[in-house]
Protein backbone atom coordinates (compact mmCIF):
# COMPACT_ATOMS: atom_id res chain seq x y z
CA UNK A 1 25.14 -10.23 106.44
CA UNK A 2 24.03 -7.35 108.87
CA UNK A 3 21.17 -7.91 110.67
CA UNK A 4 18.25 -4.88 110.52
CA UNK A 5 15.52 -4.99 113.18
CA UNK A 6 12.20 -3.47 111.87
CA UNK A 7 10.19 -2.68 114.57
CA UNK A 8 6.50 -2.50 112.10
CA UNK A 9 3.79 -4.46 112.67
CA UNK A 10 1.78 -5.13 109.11
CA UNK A 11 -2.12 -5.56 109.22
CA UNK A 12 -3.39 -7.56 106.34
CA UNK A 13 -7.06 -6.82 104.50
CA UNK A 14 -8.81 -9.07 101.87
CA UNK A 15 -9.89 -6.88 99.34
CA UNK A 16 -13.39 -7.75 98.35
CA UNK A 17 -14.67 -4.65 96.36
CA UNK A 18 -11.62 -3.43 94.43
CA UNK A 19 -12.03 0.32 94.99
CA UNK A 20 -8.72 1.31 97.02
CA UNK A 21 -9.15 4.99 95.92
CA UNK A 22 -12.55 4.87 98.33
CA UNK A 23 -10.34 3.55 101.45
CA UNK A 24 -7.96 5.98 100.65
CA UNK A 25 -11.06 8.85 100.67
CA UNK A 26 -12.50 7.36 103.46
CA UNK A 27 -9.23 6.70 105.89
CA UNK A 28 -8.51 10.56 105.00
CA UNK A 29 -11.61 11.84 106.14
CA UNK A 30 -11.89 9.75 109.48
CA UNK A 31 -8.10 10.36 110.55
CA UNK A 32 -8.51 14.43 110.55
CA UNK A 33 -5.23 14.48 112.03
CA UNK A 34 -3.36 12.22 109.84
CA UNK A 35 -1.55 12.99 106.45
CA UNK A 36 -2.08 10.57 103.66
CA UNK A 37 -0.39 10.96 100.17
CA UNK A 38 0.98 8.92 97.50
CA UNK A 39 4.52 7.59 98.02
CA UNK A 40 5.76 4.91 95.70
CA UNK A 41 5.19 1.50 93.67
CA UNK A 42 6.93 -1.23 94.52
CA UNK A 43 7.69 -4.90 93.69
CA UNK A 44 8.77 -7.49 96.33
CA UNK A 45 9.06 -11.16 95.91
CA UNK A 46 8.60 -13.36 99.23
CA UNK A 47 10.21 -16.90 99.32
CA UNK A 48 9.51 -19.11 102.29
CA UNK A 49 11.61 -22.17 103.46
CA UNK A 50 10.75 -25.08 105.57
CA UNK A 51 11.81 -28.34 105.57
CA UNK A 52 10.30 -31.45 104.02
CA UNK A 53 8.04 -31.95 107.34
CA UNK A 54 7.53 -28.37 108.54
CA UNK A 55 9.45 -28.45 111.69
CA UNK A 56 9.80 -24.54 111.79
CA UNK A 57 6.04 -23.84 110.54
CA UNK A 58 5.03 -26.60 112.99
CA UNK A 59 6.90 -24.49 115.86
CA UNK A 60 5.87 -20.93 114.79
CA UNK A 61 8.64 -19.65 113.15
CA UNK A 62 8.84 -18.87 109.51
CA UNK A 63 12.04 -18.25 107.23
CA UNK A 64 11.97 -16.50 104.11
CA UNK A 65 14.04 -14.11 102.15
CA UNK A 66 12.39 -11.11 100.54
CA UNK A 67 13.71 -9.49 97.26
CA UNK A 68 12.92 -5.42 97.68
CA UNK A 69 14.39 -2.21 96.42
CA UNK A 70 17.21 -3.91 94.69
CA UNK A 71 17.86 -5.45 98.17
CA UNK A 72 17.36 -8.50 99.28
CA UNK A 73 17.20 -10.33 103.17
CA UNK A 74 16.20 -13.15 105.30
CA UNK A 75 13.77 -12.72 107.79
CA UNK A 76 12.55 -14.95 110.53
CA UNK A 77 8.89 -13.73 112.02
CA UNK A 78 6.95 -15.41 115.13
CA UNK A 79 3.74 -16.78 114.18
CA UNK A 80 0.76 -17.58 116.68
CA UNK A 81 -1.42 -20.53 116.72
CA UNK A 82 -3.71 -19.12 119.29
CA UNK A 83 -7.54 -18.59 119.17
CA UNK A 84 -8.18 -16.41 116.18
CA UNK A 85 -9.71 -13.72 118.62
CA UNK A 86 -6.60 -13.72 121.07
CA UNK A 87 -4.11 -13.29 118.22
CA UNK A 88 -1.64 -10.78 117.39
CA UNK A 89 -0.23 -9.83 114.17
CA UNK A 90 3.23 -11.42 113.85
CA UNK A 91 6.60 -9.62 114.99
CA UNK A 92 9.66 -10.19 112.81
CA UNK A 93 12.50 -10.63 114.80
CA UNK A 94 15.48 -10.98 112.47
CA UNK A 95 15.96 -9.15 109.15
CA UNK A 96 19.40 -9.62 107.57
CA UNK A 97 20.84 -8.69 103.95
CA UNK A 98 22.28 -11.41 101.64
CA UNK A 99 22.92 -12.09 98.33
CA UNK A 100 20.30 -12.02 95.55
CA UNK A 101 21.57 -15.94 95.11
CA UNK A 102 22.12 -17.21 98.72
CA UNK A 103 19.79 -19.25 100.56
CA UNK A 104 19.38 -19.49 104.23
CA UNK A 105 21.42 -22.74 103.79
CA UNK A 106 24.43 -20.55 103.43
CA UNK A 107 23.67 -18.83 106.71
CA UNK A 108 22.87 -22.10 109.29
CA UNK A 109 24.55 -20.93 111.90
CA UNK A 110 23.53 -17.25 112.11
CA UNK A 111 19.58 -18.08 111.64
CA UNK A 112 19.97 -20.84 113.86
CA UNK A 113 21.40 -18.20 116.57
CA UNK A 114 18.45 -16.01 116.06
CA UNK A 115 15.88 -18.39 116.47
CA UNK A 116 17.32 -19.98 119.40
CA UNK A 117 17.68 -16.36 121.21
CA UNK A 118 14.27 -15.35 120.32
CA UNK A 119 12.50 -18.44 121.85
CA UNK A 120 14.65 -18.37 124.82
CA UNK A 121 17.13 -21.41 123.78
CA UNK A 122 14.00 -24.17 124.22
CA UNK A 123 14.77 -26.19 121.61
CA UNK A 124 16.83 -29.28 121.88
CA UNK A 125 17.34 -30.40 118.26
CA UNK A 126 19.81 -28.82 116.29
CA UNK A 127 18.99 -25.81 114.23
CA UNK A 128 21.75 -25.29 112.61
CA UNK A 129 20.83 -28.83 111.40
CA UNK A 130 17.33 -27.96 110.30
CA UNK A 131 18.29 -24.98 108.93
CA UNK A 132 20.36 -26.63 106.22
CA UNK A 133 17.61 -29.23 105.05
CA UNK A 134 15.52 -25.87 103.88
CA UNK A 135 13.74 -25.79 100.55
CA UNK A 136 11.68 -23.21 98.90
CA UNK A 137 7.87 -24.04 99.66
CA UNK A 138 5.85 -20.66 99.09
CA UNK A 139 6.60 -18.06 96.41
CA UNK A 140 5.16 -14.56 97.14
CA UNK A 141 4.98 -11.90 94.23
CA UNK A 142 3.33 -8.45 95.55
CA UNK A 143 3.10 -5.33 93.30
CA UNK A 144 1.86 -2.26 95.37
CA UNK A 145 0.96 1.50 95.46
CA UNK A 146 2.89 2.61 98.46
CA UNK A 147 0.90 5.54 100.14
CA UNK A 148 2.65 7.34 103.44
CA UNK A 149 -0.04 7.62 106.24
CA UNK A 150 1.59 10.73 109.16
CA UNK A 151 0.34 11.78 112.26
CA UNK A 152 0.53 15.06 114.06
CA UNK A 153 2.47 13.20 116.67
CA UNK A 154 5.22 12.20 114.17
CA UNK A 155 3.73 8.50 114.21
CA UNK A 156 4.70 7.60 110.03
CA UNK A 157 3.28 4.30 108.71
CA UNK A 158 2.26 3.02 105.55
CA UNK A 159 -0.76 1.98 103.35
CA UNK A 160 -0.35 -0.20 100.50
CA UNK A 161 -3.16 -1.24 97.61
CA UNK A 162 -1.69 -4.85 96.36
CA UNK A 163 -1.48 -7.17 93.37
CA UNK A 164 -0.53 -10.53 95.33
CA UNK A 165 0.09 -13.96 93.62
CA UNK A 166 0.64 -16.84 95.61
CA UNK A 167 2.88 -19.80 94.28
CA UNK A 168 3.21 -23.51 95.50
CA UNK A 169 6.83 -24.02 94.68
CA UNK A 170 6.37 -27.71 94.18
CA UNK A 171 3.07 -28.20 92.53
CA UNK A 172 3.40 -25.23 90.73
CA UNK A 173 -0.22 -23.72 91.77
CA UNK A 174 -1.04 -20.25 91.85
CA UNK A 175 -3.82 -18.15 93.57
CA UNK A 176 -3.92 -14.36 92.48
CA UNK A 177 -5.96 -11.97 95.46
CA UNK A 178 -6.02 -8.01 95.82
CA UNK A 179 -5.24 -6.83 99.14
CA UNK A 180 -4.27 -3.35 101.76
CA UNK A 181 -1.95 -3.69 104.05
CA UNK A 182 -1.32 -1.23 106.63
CA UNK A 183 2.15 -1.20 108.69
CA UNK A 184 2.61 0.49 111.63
CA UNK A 185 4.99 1.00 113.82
CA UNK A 186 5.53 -1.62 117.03
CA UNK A 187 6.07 1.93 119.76
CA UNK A 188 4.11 1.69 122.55
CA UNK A 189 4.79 5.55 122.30
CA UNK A 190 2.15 5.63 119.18
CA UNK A 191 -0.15 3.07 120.82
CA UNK A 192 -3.04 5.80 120.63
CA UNK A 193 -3.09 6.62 117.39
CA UNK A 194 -2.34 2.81 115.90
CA UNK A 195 -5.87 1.98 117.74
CA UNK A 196 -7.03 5.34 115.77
CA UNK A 197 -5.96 3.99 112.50
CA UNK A 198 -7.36 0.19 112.65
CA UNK A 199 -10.57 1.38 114.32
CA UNK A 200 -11.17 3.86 111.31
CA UNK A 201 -10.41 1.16 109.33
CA UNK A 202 -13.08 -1.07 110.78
CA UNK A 203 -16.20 1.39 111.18
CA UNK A 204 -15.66 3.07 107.77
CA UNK A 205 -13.86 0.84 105.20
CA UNK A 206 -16.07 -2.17 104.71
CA UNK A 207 -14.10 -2.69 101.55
CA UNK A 208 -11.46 -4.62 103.65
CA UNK A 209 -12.13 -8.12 105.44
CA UNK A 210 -9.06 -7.95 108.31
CA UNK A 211 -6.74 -11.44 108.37
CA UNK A 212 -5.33 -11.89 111.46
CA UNK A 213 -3.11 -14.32 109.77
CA UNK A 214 0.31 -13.79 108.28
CA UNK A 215 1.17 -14.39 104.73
CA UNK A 216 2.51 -17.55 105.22
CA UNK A 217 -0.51 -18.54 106.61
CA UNK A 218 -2.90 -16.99 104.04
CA UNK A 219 -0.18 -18.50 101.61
CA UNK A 220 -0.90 -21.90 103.11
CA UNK A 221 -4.70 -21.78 103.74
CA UNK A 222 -5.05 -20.85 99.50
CA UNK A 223 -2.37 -23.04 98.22
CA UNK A 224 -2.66 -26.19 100.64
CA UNK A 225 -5.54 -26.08 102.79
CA UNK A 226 -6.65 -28.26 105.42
CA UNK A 227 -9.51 -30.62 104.86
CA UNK A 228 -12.69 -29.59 107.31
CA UNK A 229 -16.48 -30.93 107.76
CA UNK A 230 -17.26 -27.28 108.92
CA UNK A 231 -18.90 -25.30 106.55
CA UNK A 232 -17.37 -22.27 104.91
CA UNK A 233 -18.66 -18.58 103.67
CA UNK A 234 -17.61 -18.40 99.99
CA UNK A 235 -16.05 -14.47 98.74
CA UNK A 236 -19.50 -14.07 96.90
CA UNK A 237 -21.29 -14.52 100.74
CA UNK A 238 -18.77 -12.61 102.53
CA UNK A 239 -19.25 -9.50 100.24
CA UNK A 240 -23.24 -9.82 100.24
CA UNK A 241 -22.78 -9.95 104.52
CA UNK A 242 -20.89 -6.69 103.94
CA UNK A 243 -23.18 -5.11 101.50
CA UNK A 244 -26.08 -5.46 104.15
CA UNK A 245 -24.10 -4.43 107.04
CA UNK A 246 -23.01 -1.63 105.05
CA UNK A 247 -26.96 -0.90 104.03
CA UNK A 248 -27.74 -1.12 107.49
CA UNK A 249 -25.31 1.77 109.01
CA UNK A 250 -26.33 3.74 106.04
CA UNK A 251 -29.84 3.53 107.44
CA UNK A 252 -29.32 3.87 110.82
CA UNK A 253 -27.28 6.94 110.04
CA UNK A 254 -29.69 8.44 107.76
């Protein structure tokens, strides 16, 4: 099992008006100095592990292993559980191939290494421990249009229009969405034109509602969400926000 940093940071948008050609048109025209053409299709499948009680969720770590390319790995990401506004998208910090059959329960030891050495050796229970008593909990199924995104100063990221269907692996529920995601690299060397790319994004592309969650998280706030007293926009009130925001630059422009 070699272990494969990726040092890309993915930004994930809630499609709302399914019209990815238009973000495609619009990105191009706002990022004069960027290249954007069509790539590839893929197909990845996403499988998270916890334990019965969530002891890595609960700590801000989550395990999965992700079938791509013929390939497939474990990962281990960082999640935050900060304010919304003083988040960050998550970092993955451990991306190993395995076998298409393995499970991280065949790997303790190694995962349990690279947690402990990414949170500084904190814990005191045994992960090695934890790490066996993993089950499947979250089943992710993405199909996407891959399209390469280039600057003039060699930054190269990627775009993707997706099919994604959520799955509760014990109930057996599923929640179908349409989604971009936009990964770019973690330099601080390309810091400039990463800020270029998301603000283009949010001025011009009003298509996309930002997450600053990661898919576990949007995986666990469709599948299994939390009961609340505070009230909630539905899709249908988000998209009619948009539509008059989008009305009013239109007329402010004009």
């Amino acid at each position: 099992m070699e272990n494969n940093q990726n040092e890309t940071i993915k930004y994930h948008y809630d499609m709302l008006r399914d019209n990815f050609s238009a973000v495609i048109k619009k990105m191009d025209r706002e990022l004069a100095y960027f290249r954007i053409y069509f790539k590839r299709r893929t197909k990845t499948v996403e499988v998270i592990y916890d334990t019965p009680t969530n002891l890595l969720s609960s700590a801000g770590i989550v395990l999965s292993k992700e079938f791509r390319d013929g390939k497939s790995f474990f990962k281990v990401k960082k999640i935050s559980y900060l304010p919304t506004e003083l988040r960050k998208p998550n970092r993955k910090f451990y991306n190993a191939e395995c076998g298409s059959r393995e499970t991280p329960k065949d790997y303790p030891i190694q995962i349990a290494s690279a947690i402990n050495n990414a949170f500084s050796n904190i814990f005191t229970i045994d992960l090695v421990e934890v790490v066996k008593q993993t089950t499947a909990i979250f089943e992710i199924k993405i199909k996407s249009e891959v399209y390469s995104l280039t600057s003039g100063g060699g930054m190269k990221g990627e775009v993707s229009f997706e099919k994604i269907t959520y799955k509760d692996m014990q109930s057996g529920r599923k929640v179908k969405r349409k989604g971009v995601t936009v990964s770019l690299p973690d330099d601080p060397a390309f810091e400039k034109e990463t800020a270029e790319v998301l603000d283009a994004i949010e001025r011009k592309c009003k298509e996309l509602f930002f997450y600053k969650e990661s898919r576990f998280e949007i995986a666990q706030r469709l599948l299994r969400p939390k009961k609340s007293n505070e009230p909630k926009l539905s899709r249908r009130e988000i998209r009619e926000l948009q539509k008059r925001q989008q009305a009013e630059e239109t007329a402010s422009e004009g």
